[in-house]
C-alpha atoms as a PDB file:
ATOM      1  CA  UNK A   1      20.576 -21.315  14.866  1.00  0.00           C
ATOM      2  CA  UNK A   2      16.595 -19.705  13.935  1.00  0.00           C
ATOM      3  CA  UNK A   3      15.854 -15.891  13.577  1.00  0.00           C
ATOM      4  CA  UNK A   4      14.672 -14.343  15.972  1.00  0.00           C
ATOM      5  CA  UNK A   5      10.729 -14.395  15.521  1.00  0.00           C
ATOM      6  CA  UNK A   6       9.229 -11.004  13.764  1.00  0.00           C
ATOM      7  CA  UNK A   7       5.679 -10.645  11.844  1.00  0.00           C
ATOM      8  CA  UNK A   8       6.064 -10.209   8.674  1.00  0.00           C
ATOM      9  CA  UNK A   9       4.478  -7.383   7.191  1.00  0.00           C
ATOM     10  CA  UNK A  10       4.073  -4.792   4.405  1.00  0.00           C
ATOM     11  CA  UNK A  11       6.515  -1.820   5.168  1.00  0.00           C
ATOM     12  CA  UNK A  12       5.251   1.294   5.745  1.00  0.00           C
ATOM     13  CA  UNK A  13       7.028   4.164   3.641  1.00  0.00           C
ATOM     14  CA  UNK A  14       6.554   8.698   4.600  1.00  0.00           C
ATOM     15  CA  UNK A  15       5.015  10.374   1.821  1.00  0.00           C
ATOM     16  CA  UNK A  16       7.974  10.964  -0.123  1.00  0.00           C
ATOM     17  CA  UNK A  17       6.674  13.804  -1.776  1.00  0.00           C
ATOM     18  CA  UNK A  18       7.694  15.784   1.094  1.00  0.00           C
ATOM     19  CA  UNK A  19      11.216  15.508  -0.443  1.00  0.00           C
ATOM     20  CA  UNK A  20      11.329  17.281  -3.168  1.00  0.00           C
ATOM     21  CA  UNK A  21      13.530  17.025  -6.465  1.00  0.00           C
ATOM     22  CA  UNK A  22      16.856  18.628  -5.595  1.00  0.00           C
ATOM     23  CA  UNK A  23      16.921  18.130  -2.258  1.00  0.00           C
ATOM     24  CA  UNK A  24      19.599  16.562  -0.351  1.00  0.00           C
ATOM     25  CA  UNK A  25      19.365  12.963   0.352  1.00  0.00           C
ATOM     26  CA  UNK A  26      18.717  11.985   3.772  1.00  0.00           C
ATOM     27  CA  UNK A  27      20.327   9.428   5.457  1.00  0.00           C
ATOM     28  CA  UNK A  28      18.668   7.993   8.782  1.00  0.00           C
ATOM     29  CA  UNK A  29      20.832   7.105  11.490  1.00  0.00           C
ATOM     30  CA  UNK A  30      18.641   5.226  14.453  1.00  0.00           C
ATOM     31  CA  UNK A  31      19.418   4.898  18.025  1.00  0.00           C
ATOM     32  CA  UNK A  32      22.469   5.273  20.429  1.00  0.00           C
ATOM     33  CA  UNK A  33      25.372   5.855  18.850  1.00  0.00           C
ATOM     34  CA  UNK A  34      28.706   5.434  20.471  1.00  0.00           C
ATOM     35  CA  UNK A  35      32.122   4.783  18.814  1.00  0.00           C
ATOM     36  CA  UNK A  36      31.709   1.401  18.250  1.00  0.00           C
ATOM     37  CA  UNK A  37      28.145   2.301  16.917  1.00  0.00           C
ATOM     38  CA  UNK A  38      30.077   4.598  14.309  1.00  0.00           C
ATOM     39  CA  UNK A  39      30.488   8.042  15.858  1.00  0.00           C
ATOM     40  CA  UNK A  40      33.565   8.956  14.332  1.00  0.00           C
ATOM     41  CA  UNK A  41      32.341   7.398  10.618  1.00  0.00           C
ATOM     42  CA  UNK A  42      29.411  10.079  11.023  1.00  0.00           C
ATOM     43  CA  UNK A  43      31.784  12.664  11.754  1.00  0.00           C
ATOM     44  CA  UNK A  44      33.933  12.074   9.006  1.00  0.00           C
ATOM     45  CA  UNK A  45      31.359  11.417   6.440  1.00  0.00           C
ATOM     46  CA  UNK A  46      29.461  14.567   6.974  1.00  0.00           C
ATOM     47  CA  UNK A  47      32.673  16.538   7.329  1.00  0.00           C
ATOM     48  CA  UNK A  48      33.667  14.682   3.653  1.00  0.00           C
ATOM     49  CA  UNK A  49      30.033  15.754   2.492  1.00  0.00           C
ATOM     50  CA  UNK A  50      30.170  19.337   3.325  1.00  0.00           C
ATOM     51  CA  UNK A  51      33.866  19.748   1.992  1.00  0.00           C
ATOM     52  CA  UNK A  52      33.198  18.433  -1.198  1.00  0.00           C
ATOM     53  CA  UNK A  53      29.581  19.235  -2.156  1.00  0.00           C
ATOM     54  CA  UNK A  54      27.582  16.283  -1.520  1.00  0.00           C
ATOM     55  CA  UNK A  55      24.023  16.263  -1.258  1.00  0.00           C
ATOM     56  CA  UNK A  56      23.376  14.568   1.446  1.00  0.00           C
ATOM     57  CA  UNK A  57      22.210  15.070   5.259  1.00  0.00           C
ATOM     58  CA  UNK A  58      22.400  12.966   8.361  1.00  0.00           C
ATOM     59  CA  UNK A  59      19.156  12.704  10.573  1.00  0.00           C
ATOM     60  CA  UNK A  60      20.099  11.315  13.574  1.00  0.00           C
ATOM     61  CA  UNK A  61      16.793   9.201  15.548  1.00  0.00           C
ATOM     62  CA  UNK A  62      18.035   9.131  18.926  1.00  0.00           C
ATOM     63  CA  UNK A  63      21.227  10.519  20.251  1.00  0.00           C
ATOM     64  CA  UNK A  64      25.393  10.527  19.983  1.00  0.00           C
ATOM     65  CA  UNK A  65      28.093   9.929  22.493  1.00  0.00           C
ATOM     66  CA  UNK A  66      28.464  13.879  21.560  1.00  0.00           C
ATOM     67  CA  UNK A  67      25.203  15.510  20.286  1.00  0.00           C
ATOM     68  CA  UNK A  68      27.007  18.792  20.800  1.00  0.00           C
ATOM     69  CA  UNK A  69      30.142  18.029  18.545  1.00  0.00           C
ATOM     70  CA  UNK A  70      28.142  16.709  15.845  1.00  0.00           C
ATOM     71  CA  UNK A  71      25.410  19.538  15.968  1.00  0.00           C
ATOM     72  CA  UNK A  72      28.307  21.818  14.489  1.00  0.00           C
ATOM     73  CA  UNK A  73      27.775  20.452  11.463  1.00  0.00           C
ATOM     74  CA  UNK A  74      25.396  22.078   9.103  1.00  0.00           C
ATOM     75  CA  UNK A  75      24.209  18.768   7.195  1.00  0.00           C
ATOM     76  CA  UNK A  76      23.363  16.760  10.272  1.00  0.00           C
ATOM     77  CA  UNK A  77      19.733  16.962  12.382  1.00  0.00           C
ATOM     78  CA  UNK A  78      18.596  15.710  15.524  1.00  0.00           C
ATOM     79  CA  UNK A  79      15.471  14.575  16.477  1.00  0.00           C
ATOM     80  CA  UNK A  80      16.059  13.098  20.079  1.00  0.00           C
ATOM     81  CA  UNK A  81      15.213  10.044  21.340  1.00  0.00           C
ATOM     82  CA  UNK A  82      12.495   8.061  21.176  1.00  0.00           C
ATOM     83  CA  UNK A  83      10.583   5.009  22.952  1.00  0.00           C
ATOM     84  CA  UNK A  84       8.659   3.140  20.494  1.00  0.00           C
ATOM     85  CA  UNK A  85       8.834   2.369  17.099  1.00  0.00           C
ATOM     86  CA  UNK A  86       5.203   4.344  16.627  1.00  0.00           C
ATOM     87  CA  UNK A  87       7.046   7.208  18.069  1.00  0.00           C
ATOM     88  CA  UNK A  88      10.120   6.640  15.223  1.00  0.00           C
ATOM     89  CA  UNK A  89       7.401   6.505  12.553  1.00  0.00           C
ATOM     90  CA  UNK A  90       5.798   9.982  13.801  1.00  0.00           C
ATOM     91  CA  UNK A  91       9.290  11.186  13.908  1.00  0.00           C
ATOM     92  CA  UNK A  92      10.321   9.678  10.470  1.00  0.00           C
ATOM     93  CA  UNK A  93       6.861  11.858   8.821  1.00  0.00           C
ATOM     94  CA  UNK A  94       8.497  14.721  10.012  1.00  0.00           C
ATOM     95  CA  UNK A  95      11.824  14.150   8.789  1.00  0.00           C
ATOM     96  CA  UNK A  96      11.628  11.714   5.914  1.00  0.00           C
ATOM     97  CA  UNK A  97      14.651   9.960   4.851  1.00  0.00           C
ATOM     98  CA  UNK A  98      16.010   7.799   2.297  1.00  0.00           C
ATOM     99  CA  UNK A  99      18.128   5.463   3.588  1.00  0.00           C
ATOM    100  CA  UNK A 100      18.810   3.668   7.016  1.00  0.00           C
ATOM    101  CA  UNK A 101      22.967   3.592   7.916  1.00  0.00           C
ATOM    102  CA  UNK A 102      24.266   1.215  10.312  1.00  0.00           C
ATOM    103  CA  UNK A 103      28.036   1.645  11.216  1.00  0.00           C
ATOM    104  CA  UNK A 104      28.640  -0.467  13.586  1.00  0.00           C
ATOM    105  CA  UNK A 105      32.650  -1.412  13.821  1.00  0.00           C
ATOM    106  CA  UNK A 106      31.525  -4.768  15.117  1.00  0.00           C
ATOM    107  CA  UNK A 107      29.498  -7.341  14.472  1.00  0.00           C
ATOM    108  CA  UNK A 108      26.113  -7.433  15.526  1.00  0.00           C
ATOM    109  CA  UNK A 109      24.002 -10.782  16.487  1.00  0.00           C
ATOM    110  CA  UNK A 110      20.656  -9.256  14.818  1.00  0.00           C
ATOM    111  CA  UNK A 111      19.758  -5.776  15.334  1.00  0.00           C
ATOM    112  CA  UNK A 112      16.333  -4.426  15.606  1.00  0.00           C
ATOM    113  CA  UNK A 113      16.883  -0.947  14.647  1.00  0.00           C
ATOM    114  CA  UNK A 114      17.471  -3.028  10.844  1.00  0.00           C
ATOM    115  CA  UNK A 115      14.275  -4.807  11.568  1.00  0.00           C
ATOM    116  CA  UNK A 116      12.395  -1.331  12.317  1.00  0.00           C
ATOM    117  CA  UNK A 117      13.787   0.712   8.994  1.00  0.00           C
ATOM    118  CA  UNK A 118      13.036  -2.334   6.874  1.00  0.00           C
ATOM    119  CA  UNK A 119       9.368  -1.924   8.043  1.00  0.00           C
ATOM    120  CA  UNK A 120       9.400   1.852   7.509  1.00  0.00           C
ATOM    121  CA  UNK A 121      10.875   1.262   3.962  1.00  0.00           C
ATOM    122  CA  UNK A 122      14.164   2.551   4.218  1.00  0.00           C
ATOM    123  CA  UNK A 123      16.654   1.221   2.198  1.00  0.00           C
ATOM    124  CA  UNK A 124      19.716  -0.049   4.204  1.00  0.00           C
ATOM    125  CA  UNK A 125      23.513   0.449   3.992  1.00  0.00           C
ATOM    126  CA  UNK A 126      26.036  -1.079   6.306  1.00  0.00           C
ATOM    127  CA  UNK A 127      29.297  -2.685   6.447  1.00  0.00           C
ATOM    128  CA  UNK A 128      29.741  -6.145   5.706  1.00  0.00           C
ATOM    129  CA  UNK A 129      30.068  -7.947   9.088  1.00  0.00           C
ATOM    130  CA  UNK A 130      27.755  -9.879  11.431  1.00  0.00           C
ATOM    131  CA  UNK A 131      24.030  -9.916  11.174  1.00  0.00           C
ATOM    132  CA  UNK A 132      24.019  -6.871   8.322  1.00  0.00           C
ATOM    133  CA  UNK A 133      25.851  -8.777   6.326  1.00  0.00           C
ATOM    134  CA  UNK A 134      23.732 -11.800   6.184  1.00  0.00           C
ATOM    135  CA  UNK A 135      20.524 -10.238   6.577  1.00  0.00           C
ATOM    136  CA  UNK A 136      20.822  -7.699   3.536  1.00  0.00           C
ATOM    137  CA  UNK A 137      21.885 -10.084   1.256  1.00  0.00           C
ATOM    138  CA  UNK A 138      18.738 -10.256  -0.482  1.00  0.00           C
ATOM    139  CA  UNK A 139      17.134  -6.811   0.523  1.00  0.00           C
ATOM    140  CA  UNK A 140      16.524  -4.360  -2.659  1.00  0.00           C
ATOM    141  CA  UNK A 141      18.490  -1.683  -2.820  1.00  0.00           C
ATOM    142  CA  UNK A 142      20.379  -2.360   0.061  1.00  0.00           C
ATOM    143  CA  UNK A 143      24.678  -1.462  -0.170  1.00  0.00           C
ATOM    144  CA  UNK A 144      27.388  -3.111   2.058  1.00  0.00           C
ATOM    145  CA  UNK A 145      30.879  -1.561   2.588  1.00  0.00           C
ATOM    146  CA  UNK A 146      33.811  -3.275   3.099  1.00  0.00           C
ATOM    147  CA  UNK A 147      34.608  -2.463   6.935  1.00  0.00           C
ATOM    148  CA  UNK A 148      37.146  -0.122   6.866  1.00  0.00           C
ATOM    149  CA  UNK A 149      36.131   1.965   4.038  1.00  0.00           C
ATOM    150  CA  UNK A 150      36.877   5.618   3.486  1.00  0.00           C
ATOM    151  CA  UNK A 151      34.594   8.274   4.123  1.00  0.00           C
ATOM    152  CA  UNK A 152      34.620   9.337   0.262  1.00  0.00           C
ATOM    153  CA  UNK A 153      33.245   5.162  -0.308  1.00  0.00           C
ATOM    154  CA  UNK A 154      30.305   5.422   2.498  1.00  0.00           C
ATOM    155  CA  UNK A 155      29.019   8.669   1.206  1.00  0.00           C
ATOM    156  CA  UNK A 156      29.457   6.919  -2.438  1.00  0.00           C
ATOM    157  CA  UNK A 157      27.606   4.377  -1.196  1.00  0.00           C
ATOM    158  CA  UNK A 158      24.919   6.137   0.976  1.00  0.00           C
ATOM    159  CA  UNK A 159      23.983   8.237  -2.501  1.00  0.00           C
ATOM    160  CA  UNK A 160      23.800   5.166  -4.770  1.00  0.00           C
ATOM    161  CA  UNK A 161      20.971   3.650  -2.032  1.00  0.00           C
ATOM    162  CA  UNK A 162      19.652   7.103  -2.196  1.00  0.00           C
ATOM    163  CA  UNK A 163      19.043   7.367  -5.528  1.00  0.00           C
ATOM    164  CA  UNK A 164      17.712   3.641  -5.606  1.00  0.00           C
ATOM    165  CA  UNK A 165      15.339   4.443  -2.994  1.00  0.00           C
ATOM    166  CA  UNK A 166      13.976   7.883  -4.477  1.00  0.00           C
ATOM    167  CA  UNK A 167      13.742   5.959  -8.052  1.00  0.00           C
ATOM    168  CA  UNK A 168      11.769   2.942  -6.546  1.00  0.00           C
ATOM    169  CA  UNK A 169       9.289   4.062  -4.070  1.00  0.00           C
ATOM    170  CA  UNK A 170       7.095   0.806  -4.685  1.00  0.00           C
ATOM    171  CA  UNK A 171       6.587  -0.859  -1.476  1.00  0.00           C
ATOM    172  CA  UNK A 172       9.041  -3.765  -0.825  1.00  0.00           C
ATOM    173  CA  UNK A 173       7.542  -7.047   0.962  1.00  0.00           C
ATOM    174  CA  UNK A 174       9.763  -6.833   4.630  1.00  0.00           C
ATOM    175  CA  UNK A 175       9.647 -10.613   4.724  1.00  0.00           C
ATOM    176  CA  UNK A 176      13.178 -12.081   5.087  1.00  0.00           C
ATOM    177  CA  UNK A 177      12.549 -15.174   6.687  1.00  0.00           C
ATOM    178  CA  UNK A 178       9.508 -17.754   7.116  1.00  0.00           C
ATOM    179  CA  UNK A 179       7.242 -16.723   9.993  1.00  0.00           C
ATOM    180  CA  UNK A 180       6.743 -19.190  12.820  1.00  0.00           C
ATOM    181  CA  UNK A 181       2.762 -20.943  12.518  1.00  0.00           C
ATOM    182  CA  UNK A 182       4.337 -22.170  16.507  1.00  0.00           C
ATOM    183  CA  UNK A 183       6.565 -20.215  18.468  1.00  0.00           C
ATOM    184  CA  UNK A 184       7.100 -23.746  19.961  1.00  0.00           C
ATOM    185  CA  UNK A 185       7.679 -25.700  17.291  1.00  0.00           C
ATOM    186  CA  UNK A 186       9.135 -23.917  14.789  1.00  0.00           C
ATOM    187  CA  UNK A 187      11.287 -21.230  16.622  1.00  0.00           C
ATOM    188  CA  UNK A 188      12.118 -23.558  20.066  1.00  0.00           C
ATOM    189  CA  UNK A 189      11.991 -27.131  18.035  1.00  0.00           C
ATOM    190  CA  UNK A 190       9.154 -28.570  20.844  1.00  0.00           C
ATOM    191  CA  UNK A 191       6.488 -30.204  20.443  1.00  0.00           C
ATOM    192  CA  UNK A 192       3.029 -30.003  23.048  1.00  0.00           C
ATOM    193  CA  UNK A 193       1.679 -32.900  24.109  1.00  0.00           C
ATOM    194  CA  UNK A 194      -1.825 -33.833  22.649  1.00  0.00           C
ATOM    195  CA  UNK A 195      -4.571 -34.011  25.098  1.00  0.00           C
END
């Protein structure tokens, strides 16, 4: 088994004096999000938030199985979909956020969407299963939920990551794995014959 090959780089973080002191965090949720993608988590963690108080607010990057059902709520915003991670960073100046959620109800093999908030400086929570689990093992900041948590344990966790990430805005390295000098070699185990 290798990771899948990525550049390592220096993550790039929104202004986060656009959020100002007070405000409610803001969680980033990236991508397509069906049921097994953690609709219904969504739902019942911003229905928890707004009937008890807590400060935070869902940004959804992309879209829902149900855009329309989840657009009730008052602590959720949409941003639509979009088709390159340049066009997630323009959309992520606009809306700045915290924290990156993935809750997926089953494991993933990697996940990209982890790779892309890690280089926008977003501080991660998911559920410990798959690729999340393994990958966020050493990442600062980052919280993992036992799978099957309640909704009153997410948005516990989603805050703590919140506050983490508002209290350490100092660029993290995104470098979880050695880079590949050879795609060949290193990643694919072959070696080119010498001329």
């Amino acid at each position: 088994m290798r990771y899948h090959p990525e550049i390592a780089q220096e993550p790039w973080r929104p202004n986060q004096t656009t959020i100002k002191a007070g405000e409610h965090y803001k969680i980033a949720i990236i991508g397509g999000i069906s049921d097994i993608k953690g609709y219904n988590i969504i739902y019942d963690c911003a229905s928890y938030a707004v009937d008890f108080g807590c400060s935070i607010e869902f940004v959804i990057f992309g879209f829902t199985k149900d855009d329309t059902v989840l657009g009730e709520f008052r602590n959720i915003t949409f941003t639509g979909a979009f088709d390159s991670f340049d066009e997630l960073k323009v959309k992520l100046e606009k809306h700045p956020c915290d924290v990156a959620a993935f809750f997926s109800t089953w494991p993933e093999t990697y996940s990209y969407t982890l790779s892309e908030s890690l280089m926008l400086g977003l501080v991660p929570v998911a559920f410990k299963l798959g690729a999340f689990s393994e990958r966020l093992q050493e990442v600062p900041g980052a919280v993992l939920l036992d799978v099957g948590a309640s909704a009153e344990n997410i948005v516990d966790g989603l805050i703590q990551a919140a506050k983490f990430a508002r209290s350490n805005q100092k660029r993290f390295s995104f470098s979880e794995h050695d880079e590949y000098h050879s795609l060949l070699k290193n990643y694919y185990g072959m070696d080119m014959p010498s001329k």
